[in-house]
Protein backbone atom coordinates (compact mmCIF):
# COMPACT_ATOMS: atom_id res chain seq x y z
CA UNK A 1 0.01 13.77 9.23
CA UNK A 2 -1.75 12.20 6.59
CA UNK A 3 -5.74 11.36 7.36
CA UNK A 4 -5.72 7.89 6.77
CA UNK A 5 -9.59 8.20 6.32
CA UNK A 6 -8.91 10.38 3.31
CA UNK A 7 -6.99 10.17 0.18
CA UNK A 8 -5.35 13.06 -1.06
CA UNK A 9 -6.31 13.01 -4.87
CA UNK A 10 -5.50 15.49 -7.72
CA UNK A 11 -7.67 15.38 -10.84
CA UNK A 12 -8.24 17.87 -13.24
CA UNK A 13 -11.26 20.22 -11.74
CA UNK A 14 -13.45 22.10 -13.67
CA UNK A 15 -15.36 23.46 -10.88
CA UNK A 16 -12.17 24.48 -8.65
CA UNK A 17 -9.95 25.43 -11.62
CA UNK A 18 -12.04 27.24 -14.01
CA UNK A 19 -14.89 28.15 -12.50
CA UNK A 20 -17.39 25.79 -14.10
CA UNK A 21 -20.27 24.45 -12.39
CA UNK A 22 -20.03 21.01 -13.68
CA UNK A 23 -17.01 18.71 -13.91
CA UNK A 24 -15.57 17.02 -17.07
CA UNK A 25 -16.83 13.49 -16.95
CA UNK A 26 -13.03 11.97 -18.00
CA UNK A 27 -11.61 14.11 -15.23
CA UNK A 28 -13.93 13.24 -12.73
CA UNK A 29 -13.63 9.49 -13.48
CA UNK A 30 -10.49 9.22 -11.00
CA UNK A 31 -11.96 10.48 -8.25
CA UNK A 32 -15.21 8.05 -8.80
CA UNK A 33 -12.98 4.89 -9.51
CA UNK A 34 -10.05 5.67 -6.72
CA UNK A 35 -13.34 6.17 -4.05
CA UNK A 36 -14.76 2.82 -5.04
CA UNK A 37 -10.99 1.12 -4.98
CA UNK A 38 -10.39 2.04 -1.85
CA UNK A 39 -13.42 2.27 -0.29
CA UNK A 40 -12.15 5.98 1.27
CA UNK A 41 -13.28 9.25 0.20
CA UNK A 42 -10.82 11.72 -1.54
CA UNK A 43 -9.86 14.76 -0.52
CA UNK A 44 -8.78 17.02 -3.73
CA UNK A 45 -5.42 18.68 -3.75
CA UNK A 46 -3.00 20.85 -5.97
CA UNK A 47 0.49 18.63 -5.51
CA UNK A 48 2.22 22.07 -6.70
CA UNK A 49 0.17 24.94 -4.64
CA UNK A 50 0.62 22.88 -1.33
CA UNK A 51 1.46 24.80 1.33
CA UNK A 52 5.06 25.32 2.55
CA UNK A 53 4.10 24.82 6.10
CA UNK A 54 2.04 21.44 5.22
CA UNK A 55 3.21 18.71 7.25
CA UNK A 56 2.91 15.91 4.71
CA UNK A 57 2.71 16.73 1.34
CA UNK A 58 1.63 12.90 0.02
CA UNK A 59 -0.45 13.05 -2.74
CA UNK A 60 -1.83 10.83 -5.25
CA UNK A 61 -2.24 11.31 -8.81
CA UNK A 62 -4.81 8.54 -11.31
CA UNK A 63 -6.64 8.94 -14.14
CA UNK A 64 -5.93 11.92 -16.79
CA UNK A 65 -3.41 13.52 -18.67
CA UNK A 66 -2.42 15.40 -15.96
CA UNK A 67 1.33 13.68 -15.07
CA UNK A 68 3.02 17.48 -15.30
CA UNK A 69 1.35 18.32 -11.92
CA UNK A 70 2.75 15.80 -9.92
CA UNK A 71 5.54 16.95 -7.51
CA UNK A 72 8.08 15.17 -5.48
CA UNK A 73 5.49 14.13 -3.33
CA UNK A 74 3.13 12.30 -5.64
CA UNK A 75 2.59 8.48 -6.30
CA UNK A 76 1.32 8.31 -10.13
CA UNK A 77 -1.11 5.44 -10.69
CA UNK A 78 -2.47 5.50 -14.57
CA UNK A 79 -1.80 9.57 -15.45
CA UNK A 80 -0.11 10.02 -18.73
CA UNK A 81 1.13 13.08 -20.71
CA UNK A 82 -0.81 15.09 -22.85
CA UNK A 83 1.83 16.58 -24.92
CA UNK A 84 5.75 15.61 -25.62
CA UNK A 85 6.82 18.95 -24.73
CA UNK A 86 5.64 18.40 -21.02
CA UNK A 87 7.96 19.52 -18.11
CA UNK A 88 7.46 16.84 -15.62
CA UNK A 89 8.57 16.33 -12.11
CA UNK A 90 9.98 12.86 -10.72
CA UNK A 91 7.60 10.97 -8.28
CA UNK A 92 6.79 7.83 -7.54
CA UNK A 93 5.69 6.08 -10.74
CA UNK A 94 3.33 3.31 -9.78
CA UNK A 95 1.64 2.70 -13.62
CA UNK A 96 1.09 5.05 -16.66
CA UNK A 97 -1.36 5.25 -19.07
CA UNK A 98 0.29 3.85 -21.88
CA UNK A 99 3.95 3.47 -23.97
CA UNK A 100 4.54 6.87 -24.52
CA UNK A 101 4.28 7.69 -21.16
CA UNK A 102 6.76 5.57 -20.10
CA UNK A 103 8.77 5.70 -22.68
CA UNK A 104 8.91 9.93 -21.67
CA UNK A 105 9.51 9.53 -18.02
CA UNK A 106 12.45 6.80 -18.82
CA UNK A 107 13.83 9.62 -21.28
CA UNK A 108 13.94 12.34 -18.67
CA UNK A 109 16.06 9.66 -16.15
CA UNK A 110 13.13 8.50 -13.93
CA UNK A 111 12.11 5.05 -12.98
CA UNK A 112 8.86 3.99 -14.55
CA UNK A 113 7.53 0.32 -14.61
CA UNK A 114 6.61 -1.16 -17.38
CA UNK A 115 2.31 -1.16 -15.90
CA UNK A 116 -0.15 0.60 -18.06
CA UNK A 117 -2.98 1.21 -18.04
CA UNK A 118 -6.01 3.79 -17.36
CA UNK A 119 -7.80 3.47 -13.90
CA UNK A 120 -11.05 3.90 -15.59
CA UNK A 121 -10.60 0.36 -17.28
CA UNK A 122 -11.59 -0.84 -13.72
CA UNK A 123 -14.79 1.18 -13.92
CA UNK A 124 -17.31 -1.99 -14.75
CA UNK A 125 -15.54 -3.82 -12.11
CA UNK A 126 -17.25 -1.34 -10.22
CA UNK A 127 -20.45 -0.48 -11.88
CA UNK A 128 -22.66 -2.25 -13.72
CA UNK A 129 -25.12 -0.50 -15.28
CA UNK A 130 -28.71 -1.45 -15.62
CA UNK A 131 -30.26 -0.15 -19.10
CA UNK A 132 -30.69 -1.64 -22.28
CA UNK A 133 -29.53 -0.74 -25.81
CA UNK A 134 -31.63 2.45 -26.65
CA UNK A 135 -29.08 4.02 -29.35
CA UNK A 136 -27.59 2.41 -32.52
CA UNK A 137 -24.84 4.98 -32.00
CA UNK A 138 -23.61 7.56 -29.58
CA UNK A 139 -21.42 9.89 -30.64
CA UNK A 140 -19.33 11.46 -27.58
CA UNK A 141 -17.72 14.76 -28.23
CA UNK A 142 -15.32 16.17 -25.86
CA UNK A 143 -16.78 18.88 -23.93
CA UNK A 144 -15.29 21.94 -26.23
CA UNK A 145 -17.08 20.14 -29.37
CA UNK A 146 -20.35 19.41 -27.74
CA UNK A 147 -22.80 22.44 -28.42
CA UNK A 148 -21.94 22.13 -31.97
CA UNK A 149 -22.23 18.53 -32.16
CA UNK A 150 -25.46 18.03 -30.55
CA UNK A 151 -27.34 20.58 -32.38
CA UNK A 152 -26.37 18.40 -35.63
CA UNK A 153 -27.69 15.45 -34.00
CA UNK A 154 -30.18 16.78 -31.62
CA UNK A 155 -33.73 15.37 -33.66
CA UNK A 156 -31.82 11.97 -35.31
CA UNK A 157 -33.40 9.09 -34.22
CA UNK A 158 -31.19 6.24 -32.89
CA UNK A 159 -28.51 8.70 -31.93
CA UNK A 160 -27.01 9.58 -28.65
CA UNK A 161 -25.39 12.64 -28.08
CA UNK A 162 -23.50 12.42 -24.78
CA UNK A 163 -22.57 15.31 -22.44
CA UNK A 164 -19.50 14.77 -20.75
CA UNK A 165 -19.92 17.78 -17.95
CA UNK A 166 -21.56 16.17 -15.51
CA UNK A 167 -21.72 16.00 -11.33
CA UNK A 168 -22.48 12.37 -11.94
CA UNK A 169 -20.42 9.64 -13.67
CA UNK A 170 -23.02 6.89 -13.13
CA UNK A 171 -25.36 8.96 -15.13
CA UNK A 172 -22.95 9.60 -17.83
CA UNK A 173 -21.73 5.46 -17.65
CA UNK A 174 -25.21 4.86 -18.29
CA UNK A 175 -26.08 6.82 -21.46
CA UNK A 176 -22.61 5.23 -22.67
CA UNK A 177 -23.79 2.00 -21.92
CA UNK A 178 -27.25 2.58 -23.51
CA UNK A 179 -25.35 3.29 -27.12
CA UNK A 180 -24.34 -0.09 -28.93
CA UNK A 181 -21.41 1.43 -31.02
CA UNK A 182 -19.81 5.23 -30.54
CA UNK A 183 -18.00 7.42 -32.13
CA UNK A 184 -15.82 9.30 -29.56
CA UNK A 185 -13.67 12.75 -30.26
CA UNK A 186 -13.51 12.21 -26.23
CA UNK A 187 -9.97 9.65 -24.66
CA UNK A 188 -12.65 8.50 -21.92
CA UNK A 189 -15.26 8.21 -24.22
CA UNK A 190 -12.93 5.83 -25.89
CA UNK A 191 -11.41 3.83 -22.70
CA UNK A 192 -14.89 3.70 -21.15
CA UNK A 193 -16.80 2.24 -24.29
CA UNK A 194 -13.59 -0.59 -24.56
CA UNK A 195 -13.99 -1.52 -20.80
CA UNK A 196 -17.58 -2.50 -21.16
CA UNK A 197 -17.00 -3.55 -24.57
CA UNK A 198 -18.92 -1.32 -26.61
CA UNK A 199 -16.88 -0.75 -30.02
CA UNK A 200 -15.84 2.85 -30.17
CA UNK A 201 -13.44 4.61 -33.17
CA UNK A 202 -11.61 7.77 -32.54
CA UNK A 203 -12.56 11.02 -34.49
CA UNK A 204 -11.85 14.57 -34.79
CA UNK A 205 -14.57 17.46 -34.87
CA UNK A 206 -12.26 20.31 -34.27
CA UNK A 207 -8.71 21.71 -33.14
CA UNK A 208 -9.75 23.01 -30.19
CA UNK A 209 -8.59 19.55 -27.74
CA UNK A 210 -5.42 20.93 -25.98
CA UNK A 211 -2.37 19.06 -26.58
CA UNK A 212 -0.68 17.43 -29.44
CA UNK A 213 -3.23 13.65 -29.35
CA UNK A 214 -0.28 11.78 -27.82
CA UNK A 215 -2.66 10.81 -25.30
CA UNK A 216 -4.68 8.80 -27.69
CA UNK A 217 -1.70 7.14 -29.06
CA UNK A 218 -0.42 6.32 -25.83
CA UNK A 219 -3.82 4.63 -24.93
CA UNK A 220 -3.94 2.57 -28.01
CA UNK A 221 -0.72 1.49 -27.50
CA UNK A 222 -1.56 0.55 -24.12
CA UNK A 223 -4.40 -1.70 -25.44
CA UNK A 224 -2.01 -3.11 -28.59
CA UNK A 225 -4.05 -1.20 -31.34
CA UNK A 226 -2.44 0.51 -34.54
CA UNK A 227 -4.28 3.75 -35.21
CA UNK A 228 -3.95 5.81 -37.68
CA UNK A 229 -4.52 9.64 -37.66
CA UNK A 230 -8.43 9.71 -36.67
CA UNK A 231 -11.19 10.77 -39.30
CA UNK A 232 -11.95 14.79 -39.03
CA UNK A 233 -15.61 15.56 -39.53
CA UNK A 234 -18.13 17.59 -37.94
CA UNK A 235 -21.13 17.86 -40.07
CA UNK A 236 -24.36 15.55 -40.07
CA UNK A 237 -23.97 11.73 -41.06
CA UNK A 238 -26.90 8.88 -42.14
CA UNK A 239 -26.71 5.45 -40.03
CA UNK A 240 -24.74 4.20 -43.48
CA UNK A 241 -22.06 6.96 -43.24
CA UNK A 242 -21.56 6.49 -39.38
CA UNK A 243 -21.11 2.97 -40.17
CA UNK A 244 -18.51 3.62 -42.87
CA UNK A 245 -16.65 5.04 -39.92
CA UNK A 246 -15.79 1.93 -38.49
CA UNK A 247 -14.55 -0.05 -41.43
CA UNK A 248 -10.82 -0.85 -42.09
CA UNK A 249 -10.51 0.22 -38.17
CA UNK A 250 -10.13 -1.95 -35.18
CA UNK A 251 -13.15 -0.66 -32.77
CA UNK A 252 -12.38 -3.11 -30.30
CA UNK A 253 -9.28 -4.37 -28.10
CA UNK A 254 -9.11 -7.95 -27.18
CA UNK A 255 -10.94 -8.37 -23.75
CA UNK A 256 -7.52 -10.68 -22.83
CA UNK A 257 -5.79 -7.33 -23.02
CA UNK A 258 -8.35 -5.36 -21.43
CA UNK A 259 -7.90 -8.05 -18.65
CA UNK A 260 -4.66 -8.10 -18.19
CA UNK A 261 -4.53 -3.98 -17.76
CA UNK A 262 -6.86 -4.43 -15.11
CA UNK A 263 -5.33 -6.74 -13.00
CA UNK A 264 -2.18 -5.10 -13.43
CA UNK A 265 -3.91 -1.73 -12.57
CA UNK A 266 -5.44 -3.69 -9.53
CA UNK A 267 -1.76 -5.39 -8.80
CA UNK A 268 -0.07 -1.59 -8.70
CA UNK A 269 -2.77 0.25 -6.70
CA UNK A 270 -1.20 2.12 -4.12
CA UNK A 271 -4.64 2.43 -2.23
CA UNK A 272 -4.69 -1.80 -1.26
């Protein structure tokens, strides 16, 4: 039987996966917002290594590009797809991430509504953090492009550098927070920054992000922005050049959209 105390969640885990001793702060973003939506503690689960003898196999799926392990089994609330190449199984599709998403599942046959939206958008709803505006920028590489990253930014004044592995998202939320515009090679750097309206821009420091970046499209499409391929760069920049970065781009959805995805989010949650 299912624990109705508990909420069987899979997220992507760096810690039971590969070994790591921290978690990736994106990944670990669904288990933080589905605890606080539904005021239950997760249990984490592998939809496709559950036992044969397992009872009840219900699982739940939420934020990440992680819809290709969902089984038969799973309810998908705000997963997308992190490649279009994906093999994925039909579930119960409660809201996706963004257009592309959708627009994928509807192509392989299943039935998808048409609710997007990231469950970290909710996160402010949430928490609120308490700091002030410390950094003029933050620059948030994704975990593969952080060593190099920080040690080109590691003595600039007015610059954040955040780490994304982490055993605590409120920490990470924080030095977010603390940055008043960021530059972002990381999706949740991104989606967090927009949901407590910090201006953020997409770039690339290196090829090393697995999948083909339909995740980012299908997030700004999901938030009704036109972007472009992102700027590739990964070598020091002065406060005028990091500015440069955000000109001719839109570093900001409209909070009305950002709104609306979270009460649709809110409206689709399969935990209320």
């Amino acid at each position: 039987m299912l624990n109705k105390n508990q909420i069987p969640l899979f997220w992507w885990s760096e810690t039971r996966l590969m070994g790591k001793k921290k978690e990736n702060y994106g990944d670990l973003l669904s288990k933080y917002v589905v605890e606080k939506i539904s005021g239950k503690p997760v249990e984490w689960v592998q939809p496709k290594k559950m036992p044969w003898y397992k009872r009840n196999k219900i699982n739940f799926l939420a934020a990440g590009s992680i819809i290709h392990h969902c089984n038969s089994h799973s309810t998908v609330w705000g997963s997308g797809i992190i490649d279009r190449n994906q093999k994925v199984t039909n579930a119960i599709f409660k809201a996706v991430r963004g257009p592309r998403t959708r627009r994928y599942l509807i192509d392989l046959g299943y039935n998808c509504p048409q609710v997007f939206g990231d469950p970290a958008l909710l996160l402010p709803l949430y928490f609120q953090p308490k700091g002030q505006k410390k950094f003029r920028f933050g620059i948030i590489p994704h975990y593969h492009d952080y060593q190099k990253i920080e040690e080109i930014f590691r003595d600039v004044e007015g610059v954040k550098v955040v780490d994304l592995m982490t055993l605590n998202t409120e920490d990470v939320t924080e030095q977010i927070f603390s940055c008043e515009k960021v530059i972002s090679s990381s999706l949740h750097g991104l989606i967090v920054s927009h949901a407590y309206e910090i201006p953020a821009i997409w770039v690339k420091f290196s090829e090393r992000l697995f999948g083909d970046g339909v995740k980012f499209i299908d997030y700004f499409e999901s938030i009704g922005v036109e972007y472009g391929s992102p700027s590739a760069w990964c070598e020091f920049k002065t406060y005028e050049e990091l500015e440069c970065e955000f000109h001719n781009r839109i570093s900001l959805p409209k909070k009305e959209t950002i709104l609306r995805l979270q009460k649709d989010l809110i409206a689709s949650c399969p935990f209320l």
